[in-house]
C-alpha atoms as a PDB file:
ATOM      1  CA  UNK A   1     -32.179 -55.034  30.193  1.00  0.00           C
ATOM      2  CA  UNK A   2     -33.036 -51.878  31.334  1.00  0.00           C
ATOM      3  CA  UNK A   3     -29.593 -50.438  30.159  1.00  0.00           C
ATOM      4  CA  UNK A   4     -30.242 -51.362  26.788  1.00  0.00           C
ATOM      5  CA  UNK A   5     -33.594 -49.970  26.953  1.00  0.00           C
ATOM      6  CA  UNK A   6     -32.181 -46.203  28.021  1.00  0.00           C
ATOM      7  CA  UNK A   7     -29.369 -46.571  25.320  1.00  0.00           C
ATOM      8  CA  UNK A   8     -32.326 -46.914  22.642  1.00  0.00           C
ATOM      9  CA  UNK A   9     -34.004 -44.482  23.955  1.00  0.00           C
ATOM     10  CA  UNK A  10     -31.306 -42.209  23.872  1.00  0.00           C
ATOM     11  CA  UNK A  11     -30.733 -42.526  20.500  1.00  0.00           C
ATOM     12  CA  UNK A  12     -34.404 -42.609  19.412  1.00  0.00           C
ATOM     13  CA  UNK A  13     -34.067 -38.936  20.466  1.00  0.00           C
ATOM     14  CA  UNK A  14     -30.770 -37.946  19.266  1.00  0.00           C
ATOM     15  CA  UNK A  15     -32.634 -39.012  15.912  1.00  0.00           C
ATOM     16  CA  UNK A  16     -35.238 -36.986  16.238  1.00  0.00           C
ATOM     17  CA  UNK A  17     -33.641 -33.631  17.167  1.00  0.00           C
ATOM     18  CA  UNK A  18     -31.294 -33.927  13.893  1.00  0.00           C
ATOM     19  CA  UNK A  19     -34.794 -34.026  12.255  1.00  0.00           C
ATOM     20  CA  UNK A  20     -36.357 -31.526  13.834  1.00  0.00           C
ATOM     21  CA  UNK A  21     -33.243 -29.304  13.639  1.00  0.00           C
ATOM     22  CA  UNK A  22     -33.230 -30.631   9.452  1.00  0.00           C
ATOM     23  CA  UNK A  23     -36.839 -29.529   9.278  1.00  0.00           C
ATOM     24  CA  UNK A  24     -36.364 -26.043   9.956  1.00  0.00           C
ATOM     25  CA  UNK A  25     -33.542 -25.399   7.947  1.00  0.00           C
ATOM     26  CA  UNK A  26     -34.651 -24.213   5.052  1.00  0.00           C
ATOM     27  CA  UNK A  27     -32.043 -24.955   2.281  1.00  0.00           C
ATOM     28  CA  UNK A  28     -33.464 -21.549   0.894  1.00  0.00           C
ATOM     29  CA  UNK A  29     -32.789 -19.421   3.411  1.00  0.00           C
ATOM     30  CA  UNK A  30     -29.472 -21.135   4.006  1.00  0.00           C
ATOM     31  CA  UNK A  31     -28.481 -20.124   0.032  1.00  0.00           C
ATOM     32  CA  UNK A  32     -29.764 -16.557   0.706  1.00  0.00           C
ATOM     33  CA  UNK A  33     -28.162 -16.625   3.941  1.00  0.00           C
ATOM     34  CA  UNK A  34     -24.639 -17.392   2.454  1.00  0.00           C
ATOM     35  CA  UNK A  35     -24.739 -15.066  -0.519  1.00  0.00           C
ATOM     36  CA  UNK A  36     -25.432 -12.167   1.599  1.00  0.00           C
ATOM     37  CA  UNK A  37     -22.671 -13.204   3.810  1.00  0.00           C
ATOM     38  CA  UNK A  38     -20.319 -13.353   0.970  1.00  0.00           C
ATOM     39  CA  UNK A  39     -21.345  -9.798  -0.431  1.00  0.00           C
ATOM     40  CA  UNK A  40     -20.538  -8.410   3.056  1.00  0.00           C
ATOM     41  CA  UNK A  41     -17.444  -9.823   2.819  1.00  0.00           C
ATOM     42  CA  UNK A  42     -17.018  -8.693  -0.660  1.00  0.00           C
ATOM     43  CA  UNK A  43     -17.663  -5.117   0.117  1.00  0.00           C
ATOM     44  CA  UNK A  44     -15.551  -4.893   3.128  1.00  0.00           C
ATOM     45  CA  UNK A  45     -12.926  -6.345   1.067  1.00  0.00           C
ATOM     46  CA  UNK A  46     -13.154  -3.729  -1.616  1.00  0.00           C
ATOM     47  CA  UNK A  47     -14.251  -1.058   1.135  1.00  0.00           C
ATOM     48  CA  UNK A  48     -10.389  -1.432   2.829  1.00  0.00           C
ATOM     49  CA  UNK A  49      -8.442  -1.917  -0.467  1.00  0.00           C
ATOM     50  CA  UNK A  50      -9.609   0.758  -2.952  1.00  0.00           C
ATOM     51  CA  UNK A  51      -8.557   4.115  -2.595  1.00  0.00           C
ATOM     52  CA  UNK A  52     -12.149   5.117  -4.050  1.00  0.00           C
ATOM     53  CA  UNK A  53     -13.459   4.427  -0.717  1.00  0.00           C
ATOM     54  CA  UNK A  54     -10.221   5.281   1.403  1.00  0.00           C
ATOM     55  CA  UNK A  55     -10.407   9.364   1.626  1.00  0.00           C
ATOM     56  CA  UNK A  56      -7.254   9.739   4.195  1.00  0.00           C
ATOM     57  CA  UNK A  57      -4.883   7.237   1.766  1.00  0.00           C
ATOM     58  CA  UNK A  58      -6.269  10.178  -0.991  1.00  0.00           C
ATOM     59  CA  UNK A  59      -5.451  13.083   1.643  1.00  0.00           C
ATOM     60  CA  UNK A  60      -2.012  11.666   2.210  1.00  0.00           C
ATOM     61  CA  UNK A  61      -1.116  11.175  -0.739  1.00  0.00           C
ATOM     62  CA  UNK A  62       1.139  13.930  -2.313  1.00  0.00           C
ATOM     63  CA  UNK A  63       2.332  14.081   1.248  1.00  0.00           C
ATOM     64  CA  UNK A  64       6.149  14.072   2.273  1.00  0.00           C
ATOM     65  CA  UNK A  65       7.784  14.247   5.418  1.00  0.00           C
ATOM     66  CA  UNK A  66       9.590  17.269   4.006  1.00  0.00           C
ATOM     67  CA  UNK A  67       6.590  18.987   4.063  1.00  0.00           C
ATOM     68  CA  UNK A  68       6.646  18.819   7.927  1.00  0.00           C
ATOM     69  CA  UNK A  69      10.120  19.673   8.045  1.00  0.00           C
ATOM     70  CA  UNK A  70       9.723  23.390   6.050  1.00  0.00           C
ATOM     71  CA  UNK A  71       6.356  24.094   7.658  1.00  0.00           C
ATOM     72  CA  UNK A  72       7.965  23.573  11.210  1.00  0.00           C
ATOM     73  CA  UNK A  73      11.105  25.682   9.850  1.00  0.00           C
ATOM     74  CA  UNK A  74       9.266  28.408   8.713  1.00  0.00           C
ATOM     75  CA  UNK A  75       6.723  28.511  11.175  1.00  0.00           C
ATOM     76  CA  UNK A  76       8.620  31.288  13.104  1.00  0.00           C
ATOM     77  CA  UNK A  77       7.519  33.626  10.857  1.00  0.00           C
ATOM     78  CA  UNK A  78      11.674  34.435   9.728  1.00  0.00           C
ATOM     79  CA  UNK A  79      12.725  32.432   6.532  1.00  0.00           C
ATOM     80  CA  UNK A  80      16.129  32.461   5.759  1.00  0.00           C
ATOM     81  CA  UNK A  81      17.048  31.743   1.948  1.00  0.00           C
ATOM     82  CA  UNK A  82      20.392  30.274   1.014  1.00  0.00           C
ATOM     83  CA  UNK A  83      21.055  30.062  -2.326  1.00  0.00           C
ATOM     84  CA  UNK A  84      24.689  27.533  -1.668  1.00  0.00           C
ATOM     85  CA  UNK A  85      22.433  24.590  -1.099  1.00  0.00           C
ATOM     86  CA  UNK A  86      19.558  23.246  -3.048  1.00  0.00           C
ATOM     87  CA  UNK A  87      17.439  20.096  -2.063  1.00  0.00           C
ATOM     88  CA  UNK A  88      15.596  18.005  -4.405  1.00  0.00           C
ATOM     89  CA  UNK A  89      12.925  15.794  -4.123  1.00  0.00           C
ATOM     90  CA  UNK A  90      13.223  12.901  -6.168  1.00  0.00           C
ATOM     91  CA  UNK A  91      10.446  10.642  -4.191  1.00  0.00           C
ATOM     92  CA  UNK A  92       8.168  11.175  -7.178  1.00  0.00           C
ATOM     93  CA  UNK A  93      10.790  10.063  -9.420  1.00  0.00           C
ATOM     94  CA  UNK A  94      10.329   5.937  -9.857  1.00  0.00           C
ATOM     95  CA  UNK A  95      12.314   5.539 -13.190  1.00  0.00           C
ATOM     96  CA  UNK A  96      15.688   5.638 -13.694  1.00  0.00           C
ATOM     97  CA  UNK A  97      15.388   7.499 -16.920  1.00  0.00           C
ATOM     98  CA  UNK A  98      13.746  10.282 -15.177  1.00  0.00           C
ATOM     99  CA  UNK A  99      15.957  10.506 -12.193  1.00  0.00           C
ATOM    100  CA  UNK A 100      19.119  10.087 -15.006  1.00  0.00           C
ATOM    101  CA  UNK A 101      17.113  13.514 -16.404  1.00  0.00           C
ATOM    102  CA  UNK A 102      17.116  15.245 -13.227  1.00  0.00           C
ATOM    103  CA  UNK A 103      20.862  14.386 -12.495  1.00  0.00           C
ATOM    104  CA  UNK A 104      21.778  15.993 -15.657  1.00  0.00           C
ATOM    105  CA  UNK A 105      19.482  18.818 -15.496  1.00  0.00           C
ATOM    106  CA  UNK A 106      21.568  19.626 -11.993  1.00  0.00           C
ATOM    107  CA  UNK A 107      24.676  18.966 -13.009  1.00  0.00           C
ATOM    108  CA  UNK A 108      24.243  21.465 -16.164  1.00  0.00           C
ATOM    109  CA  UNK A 109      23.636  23.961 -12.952  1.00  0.00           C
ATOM    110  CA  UNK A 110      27.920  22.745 -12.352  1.00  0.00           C
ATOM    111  CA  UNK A 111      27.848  22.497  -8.592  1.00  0.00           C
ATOM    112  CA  UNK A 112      30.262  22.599  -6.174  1.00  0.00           C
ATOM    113  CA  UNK A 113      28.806  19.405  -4.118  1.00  0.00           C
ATOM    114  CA  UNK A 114      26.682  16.939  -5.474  1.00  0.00           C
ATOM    115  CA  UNK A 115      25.059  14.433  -2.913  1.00  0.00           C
ATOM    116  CA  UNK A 116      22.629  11.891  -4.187  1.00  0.00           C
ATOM    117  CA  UNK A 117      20.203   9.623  -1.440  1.00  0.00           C
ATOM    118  CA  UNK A 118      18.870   7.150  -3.594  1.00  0.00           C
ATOM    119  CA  UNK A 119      16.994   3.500  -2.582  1.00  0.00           C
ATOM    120  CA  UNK A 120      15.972   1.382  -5.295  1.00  0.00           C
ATOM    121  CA  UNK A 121      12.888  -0.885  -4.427  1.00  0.00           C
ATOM    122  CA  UNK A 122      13.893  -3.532  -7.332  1.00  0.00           C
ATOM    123  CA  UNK A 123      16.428  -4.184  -9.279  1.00  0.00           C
ATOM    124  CA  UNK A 124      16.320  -3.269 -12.752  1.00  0.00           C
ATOM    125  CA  UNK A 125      17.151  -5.481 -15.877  1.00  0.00           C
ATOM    126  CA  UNK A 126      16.753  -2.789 -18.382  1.00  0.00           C
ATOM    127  CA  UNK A 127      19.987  -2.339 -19.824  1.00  0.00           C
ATOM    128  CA  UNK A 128      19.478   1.004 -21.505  1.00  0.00           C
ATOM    129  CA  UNK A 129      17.924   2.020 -18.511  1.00  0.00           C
ATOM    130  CA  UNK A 130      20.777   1.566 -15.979  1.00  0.00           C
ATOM    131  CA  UNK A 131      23.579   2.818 -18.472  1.00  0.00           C
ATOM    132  CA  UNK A 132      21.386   5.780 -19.020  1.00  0.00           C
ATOM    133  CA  UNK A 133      21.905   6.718 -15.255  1.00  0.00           C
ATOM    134  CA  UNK A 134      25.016   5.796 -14.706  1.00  0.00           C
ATOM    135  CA  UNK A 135      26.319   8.256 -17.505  1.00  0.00           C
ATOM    136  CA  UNK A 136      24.405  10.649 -15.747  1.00  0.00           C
ATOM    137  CA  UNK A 137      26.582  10.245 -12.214  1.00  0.00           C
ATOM    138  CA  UNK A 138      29.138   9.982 -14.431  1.00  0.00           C
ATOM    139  CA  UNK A 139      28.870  13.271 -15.831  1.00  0.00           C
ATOM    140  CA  UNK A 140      28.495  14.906 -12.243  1.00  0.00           C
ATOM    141  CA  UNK A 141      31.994  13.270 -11.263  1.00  0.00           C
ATOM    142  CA  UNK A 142      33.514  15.017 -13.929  1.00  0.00           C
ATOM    143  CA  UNK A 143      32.735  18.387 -12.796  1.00  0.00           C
END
């Protein structure tokens, strides 16, 4: 008997914490307490992702790793010029019409040595677009 009567009791005060603890929630507060939780969220989001807020992705930017390369060259003060090689920077250069340009543009210049170091992130299923560069390479190959 008196096993049953703890059992009860224990219950009879399980019961009345969940209403003590459902008494001072405030469904109120609980709706403010969410929405402000979400526009945190919200703004960290957008803080990380736009570039508005992101002042080194803006510094970085025009950035290459060439540009480390020359300054460390011609930090010695002594800059050599060579006129038999010329380097290009196509990294700008994201379609194919505009890098078929550039190809052409050099090649007019009839050079000894043409070397192109080109990676494509996608494949492209413009037509006009990829016979518009090949004719350009093939123009170099004929000189």
């Amino acid at each position: 008997m008196k096993h049953i009567k703890i059992d009860t009791q224990v219950k009879k005060l399980r019961a009345m914490s969940f209403r003590k603890l459902a008494g001072w929630v405030n469904v109120d507060h609980l709706i403010v307490t969410l929405l402000v939780l979400f526009l945190g969220w919200l703004l960290a989001f957008a803080s990380i992702n736009l570039t508005v807020f992101n002042p080194v992705k803006k510094a970085f930017a025009d950035f290459s790793m060439t540009d480390i390369f020359y300054e460390i060259q011609n930090s010695s003060g002594v800059k050599e010029f060579n006129n038999d090689i010329v380097l290009v920077d196509m990294t700008e250069l994201y379609d194919r019409r505009k890098i078929a340009q550039s190809i052409r543009d050099i090649a007019s210049c009839q050079p000894k040595v043409f070397v192109i170091d080109l990676i494509f992130e996608r494949p492209s299923y413009d037509e006009e677009e990829n016979e518009c560069l090949i004719n350009a390479v093939l123009l170099v190959m004929r000189y």
